[in-house]
N, C-alpha and C. Protein backbone atom coordinates (compact mmCIF):
# COMPACT_ATOMS: atom_id res chain seq x y z
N UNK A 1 -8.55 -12.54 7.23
CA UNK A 1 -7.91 -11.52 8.04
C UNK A 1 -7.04 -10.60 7.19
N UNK A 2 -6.45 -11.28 5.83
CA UNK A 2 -5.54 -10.19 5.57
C UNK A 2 -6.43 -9.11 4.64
N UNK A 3 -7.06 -10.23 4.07
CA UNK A 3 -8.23 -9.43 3.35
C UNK A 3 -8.28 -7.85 3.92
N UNK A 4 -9.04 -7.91 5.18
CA UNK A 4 -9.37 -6.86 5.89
C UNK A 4 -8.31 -5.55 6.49
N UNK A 5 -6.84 -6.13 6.45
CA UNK A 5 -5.48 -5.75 6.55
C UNK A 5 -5.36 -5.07 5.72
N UNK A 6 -5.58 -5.85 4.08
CA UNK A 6 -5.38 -4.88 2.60
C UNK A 6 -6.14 -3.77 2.59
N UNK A 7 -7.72 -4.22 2.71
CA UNK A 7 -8.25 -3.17 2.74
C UNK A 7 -8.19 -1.57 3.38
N UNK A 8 -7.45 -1.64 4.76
CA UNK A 8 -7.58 -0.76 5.73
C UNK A 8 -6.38 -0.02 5.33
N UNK A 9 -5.18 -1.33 4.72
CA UNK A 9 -4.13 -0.35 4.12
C UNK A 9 -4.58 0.36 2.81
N UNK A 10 -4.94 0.20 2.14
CA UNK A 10 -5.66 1.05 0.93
C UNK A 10 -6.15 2.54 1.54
N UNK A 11 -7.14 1.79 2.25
CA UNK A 11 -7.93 3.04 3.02
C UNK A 11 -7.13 4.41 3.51
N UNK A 12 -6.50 3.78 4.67
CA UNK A 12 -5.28 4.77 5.33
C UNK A 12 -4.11 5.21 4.19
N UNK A 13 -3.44 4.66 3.37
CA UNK A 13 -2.68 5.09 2.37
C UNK A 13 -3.47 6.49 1.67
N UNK A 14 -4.32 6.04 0.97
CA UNK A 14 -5.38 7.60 0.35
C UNK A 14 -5.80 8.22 1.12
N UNK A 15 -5.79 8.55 2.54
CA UNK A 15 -6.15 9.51 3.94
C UNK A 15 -4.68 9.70 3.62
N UNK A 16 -3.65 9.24 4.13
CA UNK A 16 -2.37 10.01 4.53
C UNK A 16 -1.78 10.47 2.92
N UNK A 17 -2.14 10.53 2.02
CA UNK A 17 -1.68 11.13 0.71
C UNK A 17 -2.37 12.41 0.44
N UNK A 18 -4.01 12.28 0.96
CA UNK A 18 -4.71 13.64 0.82
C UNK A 18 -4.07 14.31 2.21
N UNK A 19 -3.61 13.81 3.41
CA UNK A 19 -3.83 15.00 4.33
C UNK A 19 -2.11 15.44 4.35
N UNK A 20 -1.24 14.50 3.27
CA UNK A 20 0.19 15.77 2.76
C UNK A 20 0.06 16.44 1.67
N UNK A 21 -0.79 16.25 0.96
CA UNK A 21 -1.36 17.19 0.21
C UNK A 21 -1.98 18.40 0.43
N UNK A 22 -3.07 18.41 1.34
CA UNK A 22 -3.26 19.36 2.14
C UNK A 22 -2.39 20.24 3.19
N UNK A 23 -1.13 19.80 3.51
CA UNK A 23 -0.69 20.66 3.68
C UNK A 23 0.29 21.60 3.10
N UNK A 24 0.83 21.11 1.62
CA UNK A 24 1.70 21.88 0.89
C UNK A 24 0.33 22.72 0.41
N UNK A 25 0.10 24.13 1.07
CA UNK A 25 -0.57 24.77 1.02
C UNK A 25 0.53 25.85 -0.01
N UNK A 26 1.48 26.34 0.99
CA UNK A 26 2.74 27.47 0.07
C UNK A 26 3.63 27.02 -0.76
N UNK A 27 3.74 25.86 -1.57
CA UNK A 27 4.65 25.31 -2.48
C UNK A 27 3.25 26.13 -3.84
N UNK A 28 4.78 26.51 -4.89
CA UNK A 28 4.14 26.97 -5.81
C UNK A 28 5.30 27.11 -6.75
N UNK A 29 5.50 27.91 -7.78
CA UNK A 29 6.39 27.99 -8.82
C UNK A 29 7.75 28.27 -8.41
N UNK A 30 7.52 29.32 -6.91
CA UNK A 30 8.87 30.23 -6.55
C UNK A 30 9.98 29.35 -6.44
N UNK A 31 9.98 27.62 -6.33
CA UNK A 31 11.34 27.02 -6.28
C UNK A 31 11.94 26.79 -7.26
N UNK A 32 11.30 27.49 -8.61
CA UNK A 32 11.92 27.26 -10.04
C UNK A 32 12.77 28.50 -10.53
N UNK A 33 12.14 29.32 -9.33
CA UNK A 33 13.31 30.65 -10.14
C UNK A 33 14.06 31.02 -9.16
N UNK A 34 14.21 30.20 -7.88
CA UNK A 34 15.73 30.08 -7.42
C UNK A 34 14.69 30.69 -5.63
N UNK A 35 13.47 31.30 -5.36
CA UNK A 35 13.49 31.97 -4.51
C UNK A 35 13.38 30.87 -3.35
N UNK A 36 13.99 31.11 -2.30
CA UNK A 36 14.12 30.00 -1.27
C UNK A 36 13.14 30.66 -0.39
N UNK A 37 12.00 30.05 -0.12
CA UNK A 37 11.12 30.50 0.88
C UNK A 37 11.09 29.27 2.62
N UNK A 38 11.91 29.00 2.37
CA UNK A 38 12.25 27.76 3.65
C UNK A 38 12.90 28.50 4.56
N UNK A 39 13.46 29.55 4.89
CA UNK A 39 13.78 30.48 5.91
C UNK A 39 12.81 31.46 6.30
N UNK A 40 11.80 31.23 5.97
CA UNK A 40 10.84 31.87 6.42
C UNK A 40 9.59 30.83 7.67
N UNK A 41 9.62 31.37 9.11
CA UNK A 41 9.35 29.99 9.89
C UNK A 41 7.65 30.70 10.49
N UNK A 42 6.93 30.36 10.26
CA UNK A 42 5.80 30.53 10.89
C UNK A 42 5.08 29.28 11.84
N UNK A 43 5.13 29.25 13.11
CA UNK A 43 3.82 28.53 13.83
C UNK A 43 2.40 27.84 13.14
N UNK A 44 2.56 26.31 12.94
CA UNK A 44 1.50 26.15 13.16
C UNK A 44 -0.03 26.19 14.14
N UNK A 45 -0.91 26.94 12.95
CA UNK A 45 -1.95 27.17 14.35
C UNK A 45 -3.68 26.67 13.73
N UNK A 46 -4.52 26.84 14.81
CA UNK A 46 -5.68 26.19 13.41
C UNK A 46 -5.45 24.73 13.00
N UNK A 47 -5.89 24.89 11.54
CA UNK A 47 -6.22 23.59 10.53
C UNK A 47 -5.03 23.18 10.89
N UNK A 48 -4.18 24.41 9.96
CA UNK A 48 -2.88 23.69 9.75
C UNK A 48 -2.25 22.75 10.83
N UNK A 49 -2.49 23.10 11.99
CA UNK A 49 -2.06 22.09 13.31
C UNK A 49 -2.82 21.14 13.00
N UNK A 50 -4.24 21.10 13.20
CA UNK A 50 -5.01 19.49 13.17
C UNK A 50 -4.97 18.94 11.84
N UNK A 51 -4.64 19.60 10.91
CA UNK A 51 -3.79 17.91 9.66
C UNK A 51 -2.61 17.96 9.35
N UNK A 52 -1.67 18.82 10.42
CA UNK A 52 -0.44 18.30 10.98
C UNK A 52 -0.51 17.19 11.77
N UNK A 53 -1.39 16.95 12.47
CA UNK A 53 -1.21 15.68 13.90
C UNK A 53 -1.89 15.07 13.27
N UNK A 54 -2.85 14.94 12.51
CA UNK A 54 -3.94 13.97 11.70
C UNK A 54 -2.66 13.40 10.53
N UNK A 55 -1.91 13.94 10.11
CA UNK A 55 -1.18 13.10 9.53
C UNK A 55 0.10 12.26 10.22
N UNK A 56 0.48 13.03 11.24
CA UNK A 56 1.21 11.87 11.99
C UNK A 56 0.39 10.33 12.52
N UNK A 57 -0.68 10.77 12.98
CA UNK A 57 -1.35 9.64 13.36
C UNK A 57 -1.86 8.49 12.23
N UNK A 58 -1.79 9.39 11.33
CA UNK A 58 -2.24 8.15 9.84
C UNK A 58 -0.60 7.73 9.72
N UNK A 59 0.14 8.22 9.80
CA UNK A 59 1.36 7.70 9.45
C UNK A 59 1.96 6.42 10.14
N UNK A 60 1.45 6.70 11.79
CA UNK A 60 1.77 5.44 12.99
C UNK A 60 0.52 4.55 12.47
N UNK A 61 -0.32 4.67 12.06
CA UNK A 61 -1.38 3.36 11.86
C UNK A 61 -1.32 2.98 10.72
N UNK A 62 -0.77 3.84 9.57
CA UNK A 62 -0.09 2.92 8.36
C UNK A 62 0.80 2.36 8.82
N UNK A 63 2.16 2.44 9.43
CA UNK A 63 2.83 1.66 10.00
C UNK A 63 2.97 0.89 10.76
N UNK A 64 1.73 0.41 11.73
CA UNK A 64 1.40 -0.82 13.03
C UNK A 64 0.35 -1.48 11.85
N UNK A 65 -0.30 -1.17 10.69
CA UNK A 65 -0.93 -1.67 10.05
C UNK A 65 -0.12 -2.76 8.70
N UNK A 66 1.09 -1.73 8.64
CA UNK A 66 2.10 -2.83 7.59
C UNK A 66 2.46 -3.92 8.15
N UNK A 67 2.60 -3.46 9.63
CA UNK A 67 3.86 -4.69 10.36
C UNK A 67 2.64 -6.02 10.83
N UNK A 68 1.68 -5.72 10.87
CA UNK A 68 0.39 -6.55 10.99
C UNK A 68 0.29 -7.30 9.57
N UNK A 69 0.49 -6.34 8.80
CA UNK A 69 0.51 -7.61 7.34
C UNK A 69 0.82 -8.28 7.18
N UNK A 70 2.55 -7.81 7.44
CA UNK A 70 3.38 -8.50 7.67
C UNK A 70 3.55 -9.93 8.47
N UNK A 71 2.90 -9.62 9.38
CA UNK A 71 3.33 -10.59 10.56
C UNK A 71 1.92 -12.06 10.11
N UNK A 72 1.05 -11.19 9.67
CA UNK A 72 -0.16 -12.55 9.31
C UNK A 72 -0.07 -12.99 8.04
N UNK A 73 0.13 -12.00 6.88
CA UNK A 73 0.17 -12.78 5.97
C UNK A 73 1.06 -13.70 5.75
């Protein structure tokens, strides 16, 4: 059983690392020469919404998936 626990955490860990990766779409050099682009607020719409919620949801099943480790191993 945990076997299958490890595995799924592996799995879901490299899904929720590519889909915050995917969204630092506008991070780039500008925070090295002081320009603050974080007051600037745009709506998610599109992609950007569905691996916004695609990463919350990997985030709650990495986390009901730890506490499952937890609890069997």
């Amino acid at each position: 059983m945990t076997n299958y626990l490890d595995i799924a955490l592996i799995i879901i860990s490299i899904a929720l690392i590519a889909s915050v990766i995917f969204q630092n779409k506008g991070v780039g050099l500008g925070g090295l020469t002081g320009a603050d682009s974080s007051q600037v607020f745009s709506a998610r719409r599109g992609l950007e919404k569905t691996i916004f919620l695609i990463t919350i949801g990997l985030a709650v099943v990495f986390v009901l998936l730890t506490l499952a480790a937890v609890a069997f191993g």
